[in-house]
N, C-alpha and C. Protein backbone atom coordinates (compact mmCIF):
# COMPACT_ATOMS: atom_id res chain seq x y z
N UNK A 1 -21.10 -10.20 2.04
CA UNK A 1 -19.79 -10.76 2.31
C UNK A 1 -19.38 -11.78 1.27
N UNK A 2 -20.26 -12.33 0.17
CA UNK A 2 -19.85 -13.08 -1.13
C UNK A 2 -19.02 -12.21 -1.60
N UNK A 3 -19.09 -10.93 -1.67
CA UNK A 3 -17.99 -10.51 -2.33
C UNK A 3 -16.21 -10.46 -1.69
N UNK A 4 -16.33 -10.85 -0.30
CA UNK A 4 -15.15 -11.06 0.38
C UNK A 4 -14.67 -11.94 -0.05
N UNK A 5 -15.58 -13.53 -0.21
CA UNK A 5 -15.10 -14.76 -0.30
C UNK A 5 -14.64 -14.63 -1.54
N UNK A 6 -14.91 -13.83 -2.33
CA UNK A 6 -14.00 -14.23 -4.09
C UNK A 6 -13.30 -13.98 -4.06
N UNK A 7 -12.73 -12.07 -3.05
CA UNK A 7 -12.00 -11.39 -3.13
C UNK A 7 -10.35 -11.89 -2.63
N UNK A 8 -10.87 -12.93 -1.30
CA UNK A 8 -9.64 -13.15 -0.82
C UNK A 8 -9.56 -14.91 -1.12
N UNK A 9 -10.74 -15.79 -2.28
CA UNK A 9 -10.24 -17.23 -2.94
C UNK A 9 -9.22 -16.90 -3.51
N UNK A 10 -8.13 -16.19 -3.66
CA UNK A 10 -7.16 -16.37 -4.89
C UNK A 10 -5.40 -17.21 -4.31
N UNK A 11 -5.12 -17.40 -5.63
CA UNK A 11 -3.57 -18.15 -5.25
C UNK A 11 -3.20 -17.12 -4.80
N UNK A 12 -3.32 -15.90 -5.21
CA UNK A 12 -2.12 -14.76 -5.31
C UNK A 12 -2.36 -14.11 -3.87
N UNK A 13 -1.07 -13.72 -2.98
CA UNK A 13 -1.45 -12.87 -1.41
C UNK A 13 -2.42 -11.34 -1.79
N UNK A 14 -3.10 -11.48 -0.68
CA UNK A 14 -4.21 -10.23 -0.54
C UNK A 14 -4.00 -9.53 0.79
N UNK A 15 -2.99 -8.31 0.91
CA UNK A 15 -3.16 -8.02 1.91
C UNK A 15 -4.23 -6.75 2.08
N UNK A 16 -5.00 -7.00 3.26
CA UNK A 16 -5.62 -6.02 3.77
C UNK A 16 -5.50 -4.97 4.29
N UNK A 17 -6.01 -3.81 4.34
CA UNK A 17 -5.87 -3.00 5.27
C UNK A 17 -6.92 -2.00 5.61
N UNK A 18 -6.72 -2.15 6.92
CA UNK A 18 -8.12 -1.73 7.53
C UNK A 18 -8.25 -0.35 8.41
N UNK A 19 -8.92 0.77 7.72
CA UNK A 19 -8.39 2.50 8.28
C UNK A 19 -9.94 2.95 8.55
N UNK A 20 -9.35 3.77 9.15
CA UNK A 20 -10.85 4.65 9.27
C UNK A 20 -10.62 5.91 8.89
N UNK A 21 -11.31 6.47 8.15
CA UNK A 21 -10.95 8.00 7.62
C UNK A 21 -10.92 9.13 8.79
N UNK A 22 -11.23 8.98 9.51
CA UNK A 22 -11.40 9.95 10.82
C UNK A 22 -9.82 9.76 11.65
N UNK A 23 -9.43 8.79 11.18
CA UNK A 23 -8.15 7.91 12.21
C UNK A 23 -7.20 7.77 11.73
N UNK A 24 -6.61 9.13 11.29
CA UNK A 24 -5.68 8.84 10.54
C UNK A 24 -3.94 8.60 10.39
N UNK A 25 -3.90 7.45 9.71
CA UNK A 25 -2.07 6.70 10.01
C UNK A 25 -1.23 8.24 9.93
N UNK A 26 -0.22 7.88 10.40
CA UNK A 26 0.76 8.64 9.84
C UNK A 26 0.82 8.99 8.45
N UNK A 27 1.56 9.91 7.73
CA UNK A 27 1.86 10.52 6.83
C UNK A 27 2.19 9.79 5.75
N UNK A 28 3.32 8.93 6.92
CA UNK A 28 4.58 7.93 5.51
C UNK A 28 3.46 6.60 5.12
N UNK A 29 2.45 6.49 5.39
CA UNK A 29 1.57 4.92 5.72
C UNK A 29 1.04 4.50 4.04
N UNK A 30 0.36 5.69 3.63
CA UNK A 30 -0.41 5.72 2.72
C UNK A 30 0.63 5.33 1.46
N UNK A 31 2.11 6.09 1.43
CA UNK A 31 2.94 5.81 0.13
C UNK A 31 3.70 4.54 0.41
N UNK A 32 3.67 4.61 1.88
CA UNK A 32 4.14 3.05 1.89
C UNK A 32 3.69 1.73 1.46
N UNK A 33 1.98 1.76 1.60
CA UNK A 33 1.21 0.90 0.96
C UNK A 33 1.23 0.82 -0.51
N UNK A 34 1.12 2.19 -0.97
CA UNK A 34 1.77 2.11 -2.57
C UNK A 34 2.61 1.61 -2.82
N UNK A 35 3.87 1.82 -2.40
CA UNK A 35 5.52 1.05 -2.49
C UNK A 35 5.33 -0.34 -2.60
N UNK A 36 4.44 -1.17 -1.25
CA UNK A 36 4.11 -2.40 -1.33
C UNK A 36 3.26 -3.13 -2.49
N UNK A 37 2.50 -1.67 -3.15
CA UNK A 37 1.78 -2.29 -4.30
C UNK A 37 2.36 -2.50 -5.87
N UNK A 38 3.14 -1.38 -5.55
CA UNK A 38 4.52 -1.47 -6.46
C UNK A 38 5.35 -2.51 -6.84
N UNK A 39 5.68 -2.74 -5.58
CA UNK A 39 7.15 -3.53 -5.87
C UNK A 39 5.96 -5.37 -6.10
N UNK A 40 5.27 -5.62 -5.22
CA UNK A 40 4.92 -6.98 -5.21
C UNK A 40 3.91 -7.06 -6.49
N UNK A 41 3.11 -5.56 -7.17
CA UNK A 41 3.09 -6.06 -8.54
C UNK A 41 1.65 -6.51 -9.23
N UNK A 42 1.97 -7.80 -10.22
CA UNK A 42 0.89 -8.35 -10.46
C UNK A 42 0.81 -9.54 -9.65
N UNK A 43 1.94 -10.03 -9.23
CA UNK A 43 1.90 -11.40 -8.06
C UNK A 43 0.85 -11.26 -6.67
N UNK A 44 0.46 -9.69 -6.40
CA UNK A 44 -0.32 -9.92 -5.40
C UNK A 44 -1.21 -8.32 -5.55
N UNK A 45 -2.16 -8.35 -4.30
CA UNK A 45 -2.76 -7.08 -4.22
C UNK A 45 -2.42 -6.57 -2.90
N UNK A 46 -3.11 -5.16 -2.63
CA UNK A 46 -3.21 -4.22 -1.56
C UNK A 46 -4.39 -3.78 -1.53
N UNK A 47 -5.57 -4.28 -1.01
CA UNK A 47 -6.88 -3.25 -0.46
C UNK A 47 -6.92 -2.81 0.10
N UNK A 48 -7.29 -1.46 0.60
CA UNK A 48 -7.67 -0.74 1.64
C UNK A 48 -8.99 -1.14 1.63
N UNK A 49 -9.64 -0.99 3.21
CA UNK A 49 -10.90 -1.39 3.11
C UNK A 49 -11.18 -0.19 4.60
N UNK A 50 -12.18 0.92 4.96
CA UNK A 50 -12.71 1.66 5.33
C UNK A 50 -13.36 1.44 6.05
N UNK A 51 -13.26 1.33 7.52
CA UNK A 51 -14.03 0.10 8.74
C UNK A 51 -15.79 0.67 8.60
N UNK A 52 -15.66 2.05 8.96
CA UNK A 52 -16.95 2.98 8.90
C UNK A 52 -18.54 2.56 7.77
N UNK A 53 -17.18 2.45 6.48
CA UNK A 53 -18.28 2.15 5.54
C UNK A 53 -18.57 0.22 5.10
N UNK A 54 -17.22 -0.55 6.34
CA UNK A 54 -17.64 -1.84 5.91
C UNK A 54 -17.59 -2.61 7.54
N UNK A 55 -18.93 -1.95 8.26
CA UNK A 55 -19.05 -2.20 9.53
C UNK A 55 -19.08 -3.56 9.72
N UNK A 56 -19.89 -4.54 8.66
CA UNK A 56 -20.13 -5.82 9.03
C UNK A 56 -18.80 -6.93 8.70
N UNK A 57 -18.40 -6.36 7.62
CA UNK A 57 -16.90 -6.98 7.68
C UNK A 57 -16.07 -7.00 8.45
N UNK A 58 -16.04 -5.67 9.29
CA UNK A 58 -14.95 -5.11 10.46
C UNK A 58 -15.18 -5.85 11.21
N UNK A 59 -16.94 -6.00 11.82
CA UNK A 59 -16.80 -6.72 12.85
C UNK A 59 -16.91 -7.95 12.83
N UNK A 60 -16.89 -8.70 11.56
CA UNK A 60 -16.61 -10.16 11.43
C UNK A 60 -15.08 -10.29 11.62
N UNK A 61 -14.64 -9.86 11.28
CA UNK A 61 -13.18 -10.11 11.38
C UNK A 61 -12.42 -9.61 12.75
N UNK A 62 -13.33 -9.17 13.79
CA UNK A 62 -12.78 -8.03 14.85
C UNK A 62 -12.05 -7.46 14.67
N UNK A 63 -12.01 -6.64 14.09
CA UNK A 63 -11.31 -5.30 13.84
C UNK A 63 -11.47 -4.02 15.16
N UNK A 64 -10.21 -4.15 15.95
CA UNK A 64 -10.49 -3.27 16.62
C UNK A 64 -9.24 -2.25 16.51
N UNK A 65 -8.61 -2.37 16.38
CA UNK A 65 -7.50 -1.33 16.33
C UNK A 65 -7.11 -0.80 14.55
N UNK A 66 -6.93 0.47 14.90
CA UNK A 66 -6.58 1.13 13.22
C UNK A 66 -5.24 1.15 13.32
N UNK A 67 -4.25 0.92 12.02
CA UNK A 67 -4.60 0.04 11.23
C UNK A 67 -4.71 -1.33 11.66
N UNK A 68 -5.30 -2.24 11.12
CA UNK A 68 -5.16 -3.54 10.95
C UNK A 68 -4.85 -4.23 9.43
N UNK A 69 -4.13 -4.88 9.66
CA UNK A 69 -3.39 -5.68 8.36
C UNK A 69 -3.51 -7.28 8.59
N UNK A 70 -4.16 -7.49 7.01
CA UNK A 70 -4.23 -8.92 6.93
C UNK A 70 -3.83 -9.77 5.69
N UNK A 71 -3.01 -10.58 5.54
CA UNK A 71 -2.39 -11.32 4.55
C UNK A 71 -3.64 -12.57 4.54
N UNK A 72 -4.43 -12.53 3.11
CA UNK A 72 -5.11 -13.86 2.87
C UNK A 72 -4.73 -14.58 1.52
N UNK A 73 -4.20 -15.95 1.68
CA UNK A 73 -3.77 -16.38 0.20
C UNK A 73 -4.91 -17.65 0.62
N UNK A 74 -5.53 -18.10 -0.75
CA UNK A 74 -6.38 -18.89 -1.12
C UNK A 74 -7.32 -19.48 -0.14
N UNK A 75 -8.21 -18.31 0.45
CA UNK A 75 -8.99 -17.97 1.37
C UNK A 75 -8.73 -18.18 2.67
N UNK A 76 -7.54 -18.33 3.21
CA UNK A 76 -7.06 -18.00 4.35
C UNK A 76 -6.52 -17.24 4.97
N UNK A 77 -6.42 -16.32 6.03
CA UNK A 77 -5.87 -15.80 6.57
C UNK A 77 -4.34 -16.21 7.24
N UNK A 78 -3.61 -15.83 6.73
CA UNK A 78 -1.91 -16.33 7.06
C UNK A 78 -1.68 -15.32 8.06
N UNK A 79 -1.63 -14.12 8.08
CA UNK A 79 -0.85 -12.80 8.63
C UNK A 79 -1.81 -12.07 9.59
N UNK A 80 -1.42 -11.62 10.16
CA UNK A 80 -2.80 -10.57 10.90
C UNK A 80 -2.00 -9.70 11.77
N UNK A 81 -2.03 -8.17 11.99
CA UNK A 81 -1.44 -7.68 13.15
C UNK A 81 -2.02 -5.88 12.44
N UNK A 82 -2.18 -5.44 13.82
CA UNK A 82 -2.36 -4.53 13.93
C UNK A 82 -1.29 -3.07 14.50
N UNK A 83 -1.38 -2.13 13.75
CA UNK A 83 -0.27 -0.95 13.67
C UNK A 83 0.11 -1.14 12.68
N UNK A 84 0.92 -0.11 12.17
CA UNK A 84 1.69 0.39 11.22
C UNK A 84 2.88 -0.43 10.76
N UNK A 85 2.79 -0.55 9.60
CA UNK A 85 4.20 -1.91 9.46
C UNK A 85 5.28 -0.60 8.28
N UNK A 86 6.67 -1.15 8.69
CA UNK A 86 7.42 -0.61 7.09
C UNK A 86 7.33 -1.52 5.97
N UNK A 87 7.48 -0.60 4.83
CA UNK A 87 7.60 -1.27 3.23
C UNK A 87 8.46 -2.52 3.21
N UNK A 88 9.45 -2.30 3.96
CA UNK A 88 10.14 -3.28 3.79
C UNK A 88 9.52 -4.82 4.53
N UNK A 89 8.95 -4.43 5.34
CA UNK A 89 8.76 -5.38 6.22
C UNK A 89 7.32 -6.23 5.29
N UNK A 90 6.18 -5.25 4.90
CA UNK A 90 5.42 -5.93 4.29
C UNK A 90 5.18 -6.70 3.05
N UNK A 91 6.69 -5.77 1.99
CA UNK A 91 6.96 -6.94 1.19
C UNK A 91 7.75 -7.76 0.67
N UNK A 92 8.30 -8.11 1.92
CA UNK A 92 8.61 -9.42 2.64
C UNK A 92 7.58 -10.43 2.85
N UNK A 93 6.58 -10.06 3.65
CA UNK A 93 5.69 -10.99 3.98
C UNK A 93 4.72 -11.38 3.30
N UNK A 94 4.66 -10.21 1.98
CA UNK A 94 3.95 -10.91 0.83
C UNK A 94 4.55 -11.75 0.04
N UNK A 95 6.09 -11.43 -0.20
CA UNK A 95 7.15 -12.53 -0.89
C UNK A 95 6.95 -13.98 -0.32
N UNK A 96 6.65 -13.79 1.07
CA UNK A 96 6.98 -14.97 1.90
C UNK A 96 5.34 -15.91 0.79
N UNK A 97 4.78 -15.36 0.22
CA UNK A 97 2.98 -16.05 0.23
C UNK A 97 2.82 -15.96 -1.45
N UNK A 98 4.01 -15.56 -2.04
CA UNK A 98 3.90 -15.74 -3.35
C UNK A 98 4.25 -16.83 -4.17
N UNK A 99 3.67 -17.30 -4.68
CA UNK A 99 3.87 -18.76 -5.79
C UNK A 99 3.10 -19.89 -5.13
């Protein structure tokens, strides 16, 4: 989990997202996350992170519902909610955590 703590020390927003390959979002989910990685850039990131293959993370963080989404700027957790969000809506809420 050292590699979490570097991943989400940064100024810049880190949103998460948390799937299970067996469980899978809707259709529109996957290009929507792209869109969000798109438009917000080099100012921030988008991980997907794979509950199955990162059991101990999942369950540090309780991860119980697919998806789960998490906004962390300079190792905090700001955002958290679970289900499916629109493009629009998420980058917004990364705008909201930029600078």
């Amino acid at each position: 989990m050292s590699k979490f703590g570097q991943l989400i020390d940064d100024k810049a927003p880190l949103l998460l997202v948390f799937f299970q390959e067996d469980v899978e979002p809707s259709d529109e989910f996957h290009p929507t996350l792209r869109d969000v990685a798109a438009a917000i850039g080099d100012q921030g990131k988008v991980i997907k992170i794979e509950t199955t293959k990162n059991a101990k993370l999942t369950d540090a963080l309780r991860v119980k519902a697919i998806p789960t989404l998490m906004i962390y700027k300079d190792g905090e957790m700001v955002w958290r909610q679970s289900g499916e969000q629109n493009a629009n809506t998420l980058i917004s809420m990364m705008n909201d955590y930029v600078g």
